[in-house]
C-alpha atoms as a PDB file:
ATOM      1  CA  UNK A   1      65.499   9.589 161.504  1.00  0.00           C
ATOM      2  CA  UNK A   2      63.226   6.233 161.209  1.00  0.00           C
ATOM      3  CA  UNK A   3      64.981   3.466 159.856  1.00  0.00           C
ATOM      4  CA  UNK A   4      63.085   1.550 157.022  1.00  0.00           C
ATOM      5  CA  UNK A   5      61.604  -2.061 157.542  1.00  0.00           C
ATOM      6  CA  UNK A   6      62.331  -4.625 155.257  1.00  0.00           C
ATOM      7  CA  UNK A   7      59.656  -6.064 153.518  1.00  0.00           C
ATOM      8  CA  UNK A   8      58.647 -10.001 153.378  1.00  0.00           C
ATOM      9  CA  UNK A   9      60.623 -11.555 150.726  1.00  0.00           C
ATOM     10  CA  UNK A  10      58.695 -12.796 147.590  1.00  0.00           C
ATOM     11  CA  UNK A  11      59.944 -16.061 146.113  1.00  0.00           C
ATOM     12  CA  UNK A  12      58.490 -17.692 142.826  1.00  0.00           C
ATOM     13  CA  UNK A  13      58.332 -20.962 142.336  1.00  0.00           C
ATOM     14  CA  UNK A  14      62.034 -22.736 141.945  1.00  0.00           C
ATOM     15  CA  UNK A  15      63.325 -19.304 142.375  1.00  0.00           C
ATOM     16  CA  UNK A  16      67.045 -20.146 144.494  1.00  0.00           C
ATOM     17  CA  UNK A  17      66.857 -18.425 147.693  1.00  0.00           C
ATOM     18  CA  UNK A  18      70.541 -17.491 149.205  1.00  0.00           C
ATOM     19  CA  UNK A  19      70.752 -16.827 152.873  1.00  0.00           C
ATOM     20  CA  UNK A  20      73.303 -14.677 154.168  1.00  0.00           C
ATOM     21  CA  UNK A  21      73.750 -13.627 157.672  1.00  0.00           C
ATOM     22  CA  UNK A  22      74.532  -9.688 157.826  1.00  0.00           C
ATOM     23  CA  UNK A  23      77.251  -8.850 160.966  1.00  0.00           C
ATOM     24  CA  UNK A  24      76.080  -5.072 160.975  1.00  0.00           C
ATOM     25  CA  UNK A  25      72.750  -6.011 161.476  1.00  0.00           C
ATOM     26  CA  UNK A  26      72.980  -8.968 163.631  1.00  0.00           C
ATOM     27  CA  UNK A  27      70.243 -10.828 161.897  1.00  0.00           C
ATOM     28  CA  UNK A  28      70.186 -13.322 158.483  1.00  0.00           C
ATOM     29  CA  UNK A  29      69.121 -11.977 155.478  1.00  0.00           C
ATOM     30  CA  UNK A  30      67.413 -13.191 151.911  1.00  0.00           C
ATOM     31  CA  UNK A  31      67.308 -12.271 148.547  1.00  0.00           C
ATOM     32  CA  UNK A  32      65.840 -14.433 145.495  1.00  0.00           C
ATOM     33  CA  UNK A  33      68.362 -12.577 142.746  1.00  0.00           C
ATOM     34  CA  UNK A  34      72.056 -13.076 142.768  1.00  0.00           C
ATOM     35  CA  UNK A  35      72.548  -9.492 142.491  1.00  0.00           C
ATOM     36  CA  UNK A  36      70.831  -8.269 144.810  1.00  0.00           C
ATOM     37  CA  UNK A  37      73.212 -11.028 147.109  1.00  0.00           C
ATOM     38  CA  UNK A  38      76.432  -8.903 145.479  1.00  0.00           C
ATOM     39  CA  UNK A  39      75.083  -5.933 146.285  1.00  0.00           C
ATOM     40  CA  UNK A  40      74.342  -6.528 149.641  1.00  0.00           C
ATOM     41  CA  UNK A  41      78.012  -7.348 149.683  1.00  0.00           C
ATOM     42  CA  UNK A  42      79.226  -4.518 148.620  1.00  0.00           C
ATOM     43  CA  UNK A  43      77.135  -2.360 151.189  1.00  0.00           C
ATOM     44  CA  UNK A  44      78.134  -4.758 154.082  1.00  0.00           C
ATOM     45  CA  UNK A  45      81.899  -4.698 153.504  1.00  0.00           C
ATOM     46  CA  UNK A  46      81.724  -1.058 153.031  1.00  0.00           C
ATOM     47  CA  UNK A  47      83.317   1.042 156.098  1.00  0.00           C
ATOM     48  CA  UNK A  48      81.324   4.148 155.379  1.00  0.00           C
ATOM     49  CA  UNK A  49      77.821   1.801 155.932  1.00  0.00           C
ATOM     50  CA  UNK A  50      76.476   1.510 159.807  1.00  0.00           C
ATOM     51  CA  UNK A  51      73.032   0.689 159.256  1.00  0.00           C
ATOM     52  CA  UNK A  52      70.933  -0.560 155.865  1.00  0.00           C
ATOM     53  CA  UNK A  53      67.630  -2.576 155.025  1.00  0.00           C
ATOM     54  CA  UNK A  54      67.016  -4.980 152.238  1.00  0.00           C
ATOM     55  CA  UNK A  55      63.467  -4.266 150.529  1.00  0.00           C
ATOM     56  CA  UNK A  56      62.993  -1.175 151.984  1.00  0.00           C
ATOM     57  CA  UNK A  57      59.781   0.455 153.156  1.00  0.00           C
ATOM     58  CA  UNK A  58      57.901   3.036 155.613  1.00  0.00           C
ATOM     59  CA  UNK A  59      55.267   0.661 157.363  1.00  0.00           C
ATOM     60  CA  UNK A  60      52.931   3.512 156.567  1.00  0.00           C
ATOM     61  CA  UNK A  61      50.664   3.512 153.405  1.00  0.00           C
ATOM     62  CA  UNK A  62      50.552   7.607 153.940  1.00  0.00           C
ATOM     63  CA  UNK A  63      54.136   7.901 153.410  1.00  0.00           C
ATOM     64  CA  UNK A  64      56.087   5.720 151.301  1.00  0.00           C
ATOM     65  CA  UNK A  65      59.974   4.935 150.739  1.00  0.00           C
ATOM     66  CA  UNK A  66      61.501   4.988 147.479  1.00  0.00           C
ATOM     67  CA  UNK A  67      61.280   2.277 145.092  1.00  0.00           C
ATOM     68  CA  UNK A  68      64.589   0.434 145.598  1.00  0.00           C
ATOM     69  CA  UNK A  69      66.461  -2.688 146.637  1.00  0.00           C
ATOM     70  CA  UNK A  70      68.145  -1.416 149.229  1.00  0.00           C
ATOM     71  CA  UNK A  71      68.189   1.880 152.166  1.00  0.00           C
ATOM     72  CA  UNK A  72      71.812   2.410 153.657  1.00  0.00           C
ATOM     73  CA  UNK A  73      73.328   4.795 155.865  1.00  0.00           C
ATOM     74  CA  UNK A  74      76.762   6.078 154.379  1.00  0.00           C
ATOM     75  CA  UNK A  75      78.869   8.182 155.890  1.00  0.00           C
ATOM     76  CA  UNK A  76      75.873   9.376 157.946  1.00  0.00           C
ATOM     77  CA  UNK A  77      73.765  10.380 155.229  1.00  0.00           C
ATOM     78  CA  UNK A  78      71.154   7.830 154.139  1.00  0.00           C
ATOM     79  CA  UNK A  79      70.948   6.338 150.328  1.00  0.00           C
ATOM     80  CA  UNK A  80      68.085   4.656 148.274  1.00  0.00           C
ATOM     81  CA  UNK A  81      69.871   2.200 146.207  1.00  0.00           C
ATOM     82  CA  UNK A  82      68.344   0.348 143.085  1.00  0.00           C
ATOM     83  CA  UNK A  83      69.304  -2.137 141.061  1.00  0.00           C
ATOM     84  CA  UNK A  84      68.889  -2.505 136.947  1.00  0.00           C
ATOM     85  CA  UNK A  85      70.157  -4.624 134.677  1.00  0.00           C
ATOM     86  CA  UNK A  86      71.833  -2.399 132.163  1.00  0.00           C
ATOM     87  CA  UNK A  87      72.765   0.963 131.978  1.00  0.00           C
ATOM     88  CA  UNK A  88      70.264   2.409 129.915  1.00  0.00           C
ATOM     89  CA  UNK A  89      67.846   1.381 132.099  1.00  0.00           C
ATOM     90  CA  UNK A  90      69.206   3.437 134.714  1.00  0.00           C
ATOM     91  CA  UNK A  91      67.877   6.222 132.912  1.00  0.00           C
ATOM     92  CA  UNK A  92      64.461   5.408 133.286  1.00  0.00           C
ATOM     93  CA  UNK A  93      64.746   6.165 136.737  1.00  0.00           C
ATOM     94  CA  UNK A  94      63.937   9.764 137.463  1.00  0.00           C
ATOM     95  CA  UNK A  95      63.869   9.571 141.478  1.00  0.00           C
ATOM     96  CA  UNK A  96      66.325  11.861 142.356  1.00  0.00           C
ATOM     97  CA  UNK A  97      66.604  10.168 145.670  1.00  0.00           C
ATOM     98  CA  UNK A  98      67.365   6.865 144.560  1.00  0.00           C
ATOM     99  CA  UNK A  99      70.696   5.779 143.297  1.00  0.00           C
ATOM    100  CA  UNK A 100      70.999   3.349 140.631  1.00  0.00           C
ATOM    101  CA  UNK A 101      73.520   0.676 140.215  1.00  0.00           C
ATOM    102  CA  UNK A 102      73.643  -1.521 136.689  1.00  0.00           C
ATOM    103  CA  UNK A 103      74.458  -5.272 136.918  1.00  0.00           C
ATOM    104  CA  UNK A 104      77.311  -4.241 134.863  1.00  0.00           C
ATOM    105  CA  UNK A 105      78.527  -2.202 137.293  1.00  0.00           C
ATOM    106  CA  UNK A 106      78.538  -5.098 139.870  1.00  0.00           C
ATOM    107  CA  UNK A 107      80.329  -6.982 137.745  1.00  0.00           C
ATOM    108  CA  UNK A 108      83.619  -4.460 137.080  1.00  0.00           C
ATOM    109  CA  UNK A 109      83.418  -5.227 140.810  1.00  0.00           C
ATOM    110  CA  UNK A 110      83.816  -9.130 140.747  1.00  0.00           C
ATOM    111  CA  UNK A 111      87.194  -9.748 142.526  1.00  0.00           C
ATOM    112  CA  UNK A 112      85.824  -7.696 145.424  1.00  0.00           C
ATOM    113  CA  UNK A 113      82.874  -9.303 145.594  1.00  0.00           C
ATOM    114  CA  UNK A 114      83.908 -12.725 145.581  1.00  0.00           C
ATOM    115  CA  UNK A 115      86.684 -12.148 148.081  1.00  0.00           C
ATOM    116  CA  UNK A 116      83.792 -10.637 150.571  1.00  0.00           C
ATOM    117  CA  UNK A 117      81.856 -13.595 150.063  1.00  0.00           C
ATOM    118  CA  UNK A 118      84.233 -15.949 151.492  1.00  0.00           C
ATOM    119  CA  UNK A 119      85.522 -13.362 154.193  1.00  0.00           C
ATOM    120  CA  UNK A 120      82.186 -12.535 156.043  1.00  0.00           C
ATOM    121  CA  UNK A 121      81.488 -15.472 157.343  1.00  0.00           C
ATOM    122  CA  UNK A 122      84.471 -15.224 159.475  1.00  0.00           C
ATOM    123  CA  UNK A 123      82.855 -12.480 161.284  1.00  0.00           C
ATOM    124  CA  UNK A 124      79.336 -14.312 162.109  1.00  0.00           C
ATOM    125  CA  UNK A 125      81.559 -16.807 164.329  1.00  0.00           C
ATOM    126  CA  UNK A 126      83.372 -14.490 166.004  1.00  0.00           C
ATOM    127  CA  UNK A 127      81.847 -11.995 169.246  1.00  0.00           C
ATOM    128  CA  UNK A 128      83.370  -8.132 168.371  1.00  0.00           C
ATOM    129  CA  UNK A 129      83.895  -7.969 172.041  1.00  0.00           C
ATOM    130  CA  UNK A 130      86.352 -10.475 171.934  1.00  0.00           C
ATOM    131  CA  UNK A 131      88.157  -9.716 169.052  1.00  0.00           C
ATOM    132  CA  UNK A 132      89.285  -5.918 169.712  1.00  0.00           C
ATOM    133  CA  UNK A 133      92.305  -6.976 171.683  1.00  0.00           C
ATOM    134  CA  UNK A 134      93.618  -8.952 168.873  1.00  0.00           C
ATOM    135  CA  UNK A 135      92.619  -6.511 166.270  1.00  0.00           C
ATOM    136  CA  UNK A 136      94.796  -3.693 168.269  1.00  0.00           C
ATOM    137  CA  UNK A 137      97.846  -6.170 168.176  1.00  0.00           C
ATOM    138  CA  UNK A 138      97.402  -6.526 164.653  1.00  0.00           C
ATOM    139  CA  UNK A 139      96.575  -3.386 163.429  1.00  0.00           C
ATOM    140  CA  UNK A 140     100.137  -2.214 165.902  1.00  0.00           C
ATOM    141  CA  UNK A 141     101.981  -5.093 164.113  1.00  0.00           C
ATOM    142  CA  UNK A 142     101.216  -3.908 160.438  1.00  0.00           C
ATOM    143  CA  UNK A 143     102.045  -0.315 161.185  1.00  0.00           C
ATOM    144  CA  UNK A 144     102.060   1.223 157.982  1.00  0.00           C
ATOM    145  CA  UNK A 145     101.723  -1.590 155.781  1.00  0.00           C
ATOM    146  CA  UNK A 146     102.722  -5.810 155.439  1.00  0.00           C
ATOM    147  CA  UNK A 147     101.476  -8.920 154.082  1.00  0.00           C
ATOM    148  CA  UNK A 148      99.147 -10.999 155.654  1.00  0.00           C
ATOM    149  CA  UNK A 149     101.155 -13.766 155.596  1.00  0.00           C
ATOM    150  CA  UNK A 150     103.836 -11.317 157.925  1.00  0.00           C
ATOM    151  CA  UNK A 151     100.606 -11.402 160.060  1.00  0.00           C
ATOM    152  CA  UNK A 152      99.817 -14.760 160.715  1.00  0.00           C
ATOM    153  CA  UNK A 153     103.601 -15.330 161.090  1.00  0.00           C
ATOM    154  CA  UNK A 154     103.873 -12.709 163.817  1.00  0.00           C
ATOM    155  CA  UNK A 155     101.286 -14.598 165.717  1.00  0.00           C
ATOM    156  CA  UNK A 156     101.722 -18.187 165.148  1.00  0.00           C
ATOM    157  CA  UNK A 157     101.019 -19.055 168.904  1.00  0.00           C
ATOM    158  CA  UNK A 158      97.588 -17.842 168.847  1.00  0.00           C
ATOM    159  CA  UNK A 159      94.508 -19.436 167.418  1.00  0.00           C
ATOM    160  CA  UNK A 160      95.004 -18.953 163.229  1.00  0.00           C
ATOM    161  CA  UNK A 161      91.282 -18.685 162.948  1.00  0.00           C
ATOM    162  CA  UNK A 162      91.537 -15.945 165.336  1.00  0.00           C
ATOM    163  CA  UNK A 163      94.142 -13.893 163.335  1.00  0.00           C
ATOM    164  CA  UNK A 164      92.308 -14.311 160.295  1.00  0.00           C
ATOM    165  CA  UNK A 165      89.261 -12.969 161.665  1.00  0.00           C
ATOM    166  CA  UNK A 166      90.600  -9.975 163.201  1.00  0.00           C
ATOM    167  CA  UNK A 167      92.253  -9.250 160.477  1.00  0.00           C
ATOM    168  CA  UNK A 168      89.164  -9.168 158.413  1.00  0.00           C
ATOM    169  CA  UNK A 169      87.166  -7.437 160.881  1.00  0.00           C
ATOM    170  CA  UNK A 170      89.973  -4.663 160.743  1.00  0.00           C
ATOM    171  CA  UNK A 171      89.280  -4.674 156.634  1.00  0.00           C
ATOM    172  CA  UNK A 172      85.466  -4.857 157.853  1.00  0.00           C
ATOM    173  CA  UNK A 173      85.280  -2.272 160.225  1.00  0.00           C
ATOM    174  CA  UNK A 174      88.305   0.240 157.281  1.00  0.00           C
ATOM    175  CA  UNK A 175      91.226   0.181 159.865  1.00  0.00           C
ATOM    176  CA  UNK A 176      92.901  -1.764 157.484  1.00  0.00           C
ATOM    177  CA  UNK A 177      92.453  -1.359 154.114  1.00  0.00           C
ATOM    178  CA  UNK A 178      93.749  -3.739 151.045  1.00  0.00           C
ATOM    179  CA  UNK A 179      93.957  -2.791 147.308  1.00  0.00           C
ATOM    180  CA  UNK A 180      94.483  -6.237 146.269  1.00  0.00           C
ATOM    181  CA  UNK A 181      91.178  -7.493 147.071  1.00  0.00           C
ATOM    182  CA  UNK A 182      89.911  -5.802 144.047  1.00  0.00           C
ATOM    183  CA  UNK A 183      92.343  -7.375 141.393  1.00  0.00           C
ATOM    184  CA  UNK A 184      93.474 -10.682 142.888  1.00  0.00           C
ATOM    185  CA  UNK A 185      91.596 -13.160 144.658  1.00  0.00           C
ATOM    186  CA  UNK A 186      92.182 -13.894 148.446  1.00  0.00           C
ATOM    187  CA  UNK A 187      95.449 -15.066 149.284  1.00  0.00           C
ATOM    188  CA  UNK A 188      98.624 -15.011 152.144  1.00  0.00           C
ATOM    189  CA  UNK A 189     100.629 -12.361 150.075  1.00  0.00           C
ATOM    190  CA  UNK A 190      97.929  -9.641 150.332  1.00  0.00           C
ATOM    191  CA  UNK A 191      99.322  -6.336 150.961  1.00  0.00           C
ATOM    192  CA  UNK A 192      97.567  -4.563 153.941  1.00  0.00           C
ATOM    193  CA  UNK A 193      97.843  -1.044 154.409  1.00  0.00           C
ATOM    194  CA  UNK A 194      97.025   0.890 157.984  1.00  0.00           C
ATOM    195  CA  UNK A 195      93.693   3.088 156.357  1.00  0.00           C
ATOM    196  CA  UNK A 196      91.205   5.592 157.206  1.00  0.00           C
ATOM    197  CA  UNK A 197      87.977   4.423 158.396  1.00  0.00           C
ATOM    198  CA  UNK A 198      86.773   3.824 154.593  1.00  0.00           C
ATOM    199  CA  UNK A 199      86.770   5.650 151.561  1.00  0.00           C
ATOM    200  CA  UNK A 200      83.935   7.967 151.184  1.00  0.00           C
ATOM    201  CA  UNK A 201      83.050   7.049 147.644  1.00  0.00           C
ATOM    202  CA  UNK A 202      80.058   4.066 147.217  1.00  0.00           C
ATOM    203  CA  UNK A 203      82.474   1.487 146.233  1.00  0.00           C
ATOM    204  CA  UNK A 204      85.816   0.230 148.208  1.00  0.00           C
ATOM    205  CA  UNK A 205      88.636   0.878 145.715  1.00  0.00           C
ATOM    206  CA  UNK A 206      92.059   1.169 146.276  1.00  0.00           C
ATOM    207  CA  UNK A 207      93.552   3.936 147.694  1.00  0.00           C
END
């Protein structure tokens, strides 16, 4: 299928802009809304996502995309995803294509959010290449589950930024998996669990 192209951002006047750089897509990314910035979050830390575009559209007046915020490709199917602010607007939207995701919604999903925030940027330091034979160490060392504090304790002679990033790009990339990132906010005592590639539903929760 034909990916999407992302349309030019549109910023009004004093309108904040956030920049975030995306490590699925290899390229930075901006968005004039704070939701649409905790959105994207939740479709870059998802397992199930491999590709997605921000302000989706064809390139070709004769056949246009979907009105929505965001085109992803989960679990190898693709998804129009739009954003509303409450939950009766959601339905106002009649596309059948389109899923539609309330501000509310986002916000049940705080913790997460948050926690993703301060974890991706780990991974836009860091080469993949690189990483993988850590990330088998760990991912051997955690076995069926252990704290990440057991982690960084098993490998105190290597490079703690290292660790921390491969253990990330594990819960990046759904190798490991960690139900305390939606109720508690980042911290050494995190339980991580050996996990499936992702869950298959749209958000990340706990196993």
């Amino acid at each position: 299928m034909t990916e999407p192209i992302a349309l030019p951002v549109q910023r009004r006047p004093g309108q904040t802009l956030h920049h975030v750089w995306a490590p699925k897509l290899g390229r930075t990314l901006l968005f004039t809304r704070a939701e649409q910035l905790h959105l994207w979050v939740m479709i870059e830390a998802h397992p199930g996502v491999t590709r997605y575009c921000e302000r989706p559209s064809s390139g070709k007046p004769g056949r246009p995309c979907p009105q929505a915020d965001f085109w992803a490709l989960r679990e190898g199917a693709p998804v129009w995803l739009r954003l509303v602010d409450t939950s009766q607007d959601c339905e106002g939207v009649a596309d059948p294509l389109v899923q539609v995701i309330s501000t509310g919604e986002l916000q049940r999903h705080r913790h997460w959010i948050t926690n993703w925030l301060s974890l991706l940027p780990y991974l836009s330091s860091a080469s993949p290449l690189s990483l993988k034979p850590l990330q088998a160490e760990v991912l051997d060392f955690v076995g069926p589950q252990a704290r990440l504090v057991d982690v960084e304790h098993q490998f105190a002679r290597t490079d703690p930024i290292l660790v921390r990033t491969s253990v990330i790009a594990c819960l990046h990339e759904g190798s490991l998996v960690s139900p305390d990132l939606q109720s508690a906010p980042w911290h050494l005592g995190i339980e991580l669990r050996r996990g499936p590639r992702g869950p298959r539903g749209w958000t990340h929760a706990p196993q």
